[in-house]
Protein backbone atom coordinates (compact mmCIF):
# COMPACT_ATOMS: atom_id res chain seq x y z
CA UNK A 1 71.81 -95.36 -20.05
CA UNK A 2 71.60 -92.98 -17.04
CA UNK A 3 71.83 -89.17 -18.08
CA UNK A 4 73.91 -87.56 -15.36
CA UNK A 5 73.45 -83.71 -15.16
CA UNK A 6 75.80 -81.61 -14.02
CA UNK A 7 76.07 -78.03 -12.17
CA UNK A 8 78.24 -75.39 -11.00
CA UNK A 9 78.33 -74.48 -7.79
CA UNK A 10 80.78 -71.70 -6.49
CA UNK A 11 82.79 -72.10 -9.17
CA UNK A 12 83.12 -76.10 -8.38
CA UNK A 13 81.68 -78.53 -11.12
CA UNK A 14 79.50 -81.11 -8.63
CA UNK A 15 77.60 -83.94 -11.17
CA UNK A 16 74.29 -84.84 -10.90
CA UNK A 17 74.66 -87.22 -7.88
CA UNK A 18 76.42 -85.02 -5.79
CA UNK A 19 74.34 -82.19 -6.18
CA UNK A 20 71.17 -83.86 -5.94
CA UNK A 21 70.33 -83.45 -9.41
CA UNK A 22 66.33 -82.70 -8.78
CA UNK A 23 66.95 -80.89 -5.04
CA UNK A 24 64.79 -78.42 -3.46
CA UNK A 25 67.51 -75.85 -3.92
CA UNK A 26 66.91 -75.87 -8.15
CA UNK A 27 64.86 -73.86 -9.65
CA UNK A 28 61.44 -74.80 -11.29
CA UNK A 29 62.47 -73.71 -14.89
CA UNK A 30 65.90 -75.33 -14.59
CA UNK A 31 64.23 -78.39 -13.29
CA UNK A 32 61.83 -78.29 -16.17
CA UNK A 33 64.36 -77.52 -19.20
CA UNK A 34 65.35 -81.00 -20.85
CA UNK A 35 67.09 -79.57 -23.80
CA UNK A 36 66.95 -82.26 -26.51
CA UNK A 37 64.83 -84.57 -25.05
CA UNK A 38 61.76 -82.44 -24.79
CA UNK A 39 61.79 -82.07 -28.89
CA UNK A 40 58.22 -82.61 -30.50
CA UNK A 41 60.04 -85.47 -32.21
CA UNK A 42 61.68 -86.78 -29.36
CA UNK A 43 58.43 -87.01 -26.87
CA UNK A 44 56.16 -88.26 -29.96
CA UNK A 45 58.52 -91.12 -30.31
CA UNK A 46 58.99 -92.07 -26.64
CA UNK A 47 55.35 -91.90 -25.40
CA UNK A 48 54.77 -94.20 -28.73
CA UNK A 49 57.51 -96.52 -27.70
CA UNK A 50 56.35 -97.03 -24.15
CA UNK A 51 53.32 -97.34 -25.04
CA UNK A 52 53.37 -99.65 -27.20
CA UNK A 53 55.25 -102.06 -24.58
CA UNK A 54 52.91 -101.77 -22.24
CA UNK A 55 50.16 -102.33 -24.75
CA UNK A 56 52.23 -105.70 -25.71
CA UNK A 57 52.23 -106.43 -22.07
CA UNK A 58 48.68 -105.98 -21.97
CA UNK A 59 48.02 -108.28 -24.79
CA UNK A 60 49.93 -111.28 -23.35
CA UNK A 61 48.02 -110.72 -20.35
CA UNK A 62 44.77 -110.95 -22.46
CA UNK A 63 45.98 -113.96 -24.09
CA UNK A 64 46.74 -115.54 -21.66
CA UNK A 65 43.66 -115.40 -20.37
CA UNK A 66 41.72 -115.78 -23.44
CA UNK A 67 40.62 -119.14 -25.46
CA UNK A 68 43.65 -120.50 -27.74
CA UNK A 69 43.47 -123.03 -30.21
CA UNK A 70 43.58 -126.51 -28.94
CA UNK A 71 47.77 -127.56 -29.31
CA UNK A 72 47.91 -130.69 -31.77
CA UNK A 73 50.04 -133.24 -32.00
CA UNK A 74 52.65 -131.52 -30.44
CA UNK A 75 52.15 -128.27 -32.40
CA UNK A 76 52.31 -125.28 -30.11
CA UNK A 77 52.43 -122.79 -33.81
CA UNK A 78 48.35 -121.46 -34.26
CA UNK A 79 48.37 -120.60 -30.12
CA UNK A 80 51.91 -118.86 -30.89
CA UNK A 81 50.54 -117.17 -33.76
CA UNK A 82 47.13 -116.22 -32.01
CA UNK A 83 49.52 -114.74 -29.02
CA UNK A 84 51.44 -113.02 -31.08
CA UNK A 85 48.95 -111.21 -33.01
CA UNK A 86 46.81 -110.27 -29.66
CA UNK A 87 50.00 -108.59 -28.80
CA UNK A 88 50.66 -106.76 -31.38
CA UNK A 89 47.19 -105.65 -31.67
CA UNK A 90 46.97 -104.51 -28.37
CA UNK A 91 50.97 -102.93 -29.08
CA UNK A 92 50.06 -100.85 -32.05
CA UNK A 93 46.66 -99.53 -30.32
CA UNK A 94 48.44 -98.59 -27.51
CA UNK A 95 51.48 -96.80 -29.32
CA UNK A 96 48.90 -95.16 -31.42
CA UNK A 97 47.26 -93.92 -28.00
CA UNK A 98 50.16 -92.88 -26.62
CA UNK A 99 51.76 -91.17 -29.83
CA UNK A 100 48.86 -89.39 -30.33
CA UNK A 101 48.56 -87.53 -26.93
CA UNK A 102 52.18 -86.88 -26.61
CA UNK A 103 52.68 -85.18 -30.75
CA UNK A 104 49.13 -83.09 -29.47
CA UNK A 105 50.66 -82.06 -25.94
CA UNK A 106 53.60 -80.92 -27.47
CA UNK A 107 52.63 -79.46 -30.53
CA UNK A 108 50.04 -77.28 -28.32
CA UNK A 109 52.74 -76.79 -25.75
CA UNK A 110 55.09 -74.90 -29.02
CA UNK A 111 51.69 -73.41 -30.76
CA UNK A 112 50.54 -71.68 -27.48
CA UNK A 113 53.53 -71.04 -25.29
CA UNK A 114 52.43 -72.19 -22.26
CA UNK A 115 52.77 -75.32 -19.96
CA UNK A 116 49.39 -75.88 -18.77
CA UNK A 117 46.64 -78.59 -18.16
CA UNK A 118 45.17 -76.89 -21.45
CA UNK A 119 47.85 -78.95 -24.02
CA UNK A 120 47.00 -81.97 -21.74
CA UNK A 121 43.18 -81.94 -22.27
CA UNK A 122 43.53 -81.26 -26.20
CA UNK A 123 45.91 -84.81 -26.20
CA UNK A 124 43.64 -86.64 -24.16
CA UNK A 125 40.91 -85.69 -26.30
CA UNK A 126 42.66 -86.18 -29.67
CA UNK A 127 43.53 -90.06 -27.85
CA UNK A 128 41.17 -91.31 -26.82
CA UNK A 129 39.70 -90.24 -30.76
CA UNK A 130 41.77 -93.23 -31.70
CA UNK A 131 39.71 -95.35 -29.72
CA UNK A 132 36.35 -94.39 -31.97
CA UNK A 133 38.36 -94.22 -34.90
CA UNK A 134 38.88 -98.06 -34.45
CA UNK A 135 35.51 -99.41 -33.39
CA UNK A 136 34.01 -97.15 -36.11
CA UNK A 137 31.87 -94.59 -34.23
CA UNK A 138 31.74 -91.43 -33.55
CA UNK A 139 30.24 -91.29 -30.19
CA UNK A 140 32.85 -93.74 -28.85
CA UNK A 141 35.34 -91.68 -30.58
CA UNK A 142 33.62 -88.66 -28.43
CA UNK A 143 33.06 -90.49 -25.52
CA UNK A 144 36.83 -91.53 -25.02
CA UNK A 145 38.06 -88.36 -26.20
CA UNK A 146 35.99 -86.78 -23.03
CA UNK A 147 37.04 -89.34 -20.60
CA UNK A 148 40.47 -89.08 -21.41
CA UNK A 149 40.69 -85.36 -21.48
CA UNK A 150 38.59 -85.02 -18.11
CA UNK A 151 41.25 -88.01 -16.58
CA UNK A 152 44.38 -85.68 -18.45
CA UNK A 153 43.25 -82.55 -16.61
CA UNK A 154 42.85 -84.17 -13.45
CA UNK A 155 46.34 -85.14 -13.30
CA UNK A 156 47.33 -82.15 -14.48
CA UNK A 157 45.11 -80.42 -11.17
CA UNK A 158 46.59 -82.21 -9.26
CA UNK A 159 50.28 -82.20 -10.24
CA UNK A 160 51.02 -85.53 -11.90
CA UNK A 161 50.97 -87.40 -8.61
CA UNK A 162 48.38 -90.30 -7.56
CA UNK A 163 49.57 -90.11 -4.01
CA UNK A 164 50.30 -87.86 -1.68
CA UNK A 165 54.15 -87.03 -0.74
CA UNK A 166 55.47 -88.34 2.52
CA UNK A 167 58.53 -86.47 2.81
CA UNK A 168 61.10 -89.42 2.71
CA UNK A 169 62.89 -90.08 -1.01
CA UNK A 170 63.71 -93.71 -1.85
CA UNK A 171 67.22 -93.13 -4.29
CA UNK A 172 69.33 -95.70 -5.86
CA UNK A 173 72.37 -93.87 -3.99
CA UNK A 174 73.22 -92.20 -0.84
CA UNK A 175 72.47 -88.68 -0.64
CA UNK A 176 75.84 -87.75 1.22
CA UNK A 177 79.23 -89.64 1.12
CA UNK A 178 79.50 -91.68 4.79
CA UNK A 179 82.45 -93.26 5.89
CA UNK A 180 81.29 -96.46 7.97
């Protein structure tokens, strides 16, 4: 489902493709305000979610290329089965991950009142606890918990982008209506 935003304009009602819904021309706190969808609730369960698919992704990767039982007589079940639970194992560690961080970010965001690298670094931290929490150890729990903070703020630093902007925009849609 595509969420289509709409504005007014000179007392004209344009939708969200004809005003170029994330243009240069609108603001940085309108840009920013997603209403429902940036709930506590709402983020928790959506960095959980994809995170748990790509953790499921992950683990048929890892299955693939692991050892599976030998297939007998014709009986695919025991590599199914070992498949199956590699992917969920890797799933649930993953949405665990990713629920984590995103219930901390937010929940810092609403205690402190402020949008900053800060909320990132206290998820990333609380995350990658997860990871020590499951091995068993504290000082992996610490360890992670560092690295994933330090890797949080970074992206933070350098607003959210792993490349450098080119200038050109690749959309779905044409920017203006053209008559050919």
């Amino acid at each position: 489902m595509i969420h289509r935003m709409s504005r007014k304009k000179k007392g004209k009602q344009l939708s969200g493709w004809e005003s170029g819904a994330l243009s240069e021309e609108m603001e940085a706190e309108e840009a920013r305000d997603l209403g429902d969808y940036d709930t506590v609730m709402f983020r928790t369960l959506s960095g959980a979610g994809s995170s748990f698919l790509a953790g499921t992704i992950i683990g048929a990767i890892h299955a693939t290329w692991s050892d599976v039982p030998a297939v007998e007589k014709n009986v695919a079940w025991p590599a199914l089965q070992k498949t199956g639970r590699l992917m969920g194992s890797y799933g649930i560690l993953f949405g665990a991950i990713g629920a984590t961080f995103t219930m901390v970010d937010a929940v810092s965001e609403s205690i402190r009142g402020k949008k900053d690298f800060v909320n990132g670094v206290f998820g990333g931290f609380a995350a990658g606890s997860i990871l020590g929490f499951r091995a068993g150890r504290i000082p992996v729990g610490l360890g992670a918990g560092a690295a994933m903070a330090a890797v949080s703020a970074f992206m933070d630093a350098g607003g959210q982008r792993t490349r450098a902007p080119t200038g050109r925009e690749y959309l779905p849609y044409p920017r203006e209506n053209r008559d050919y």
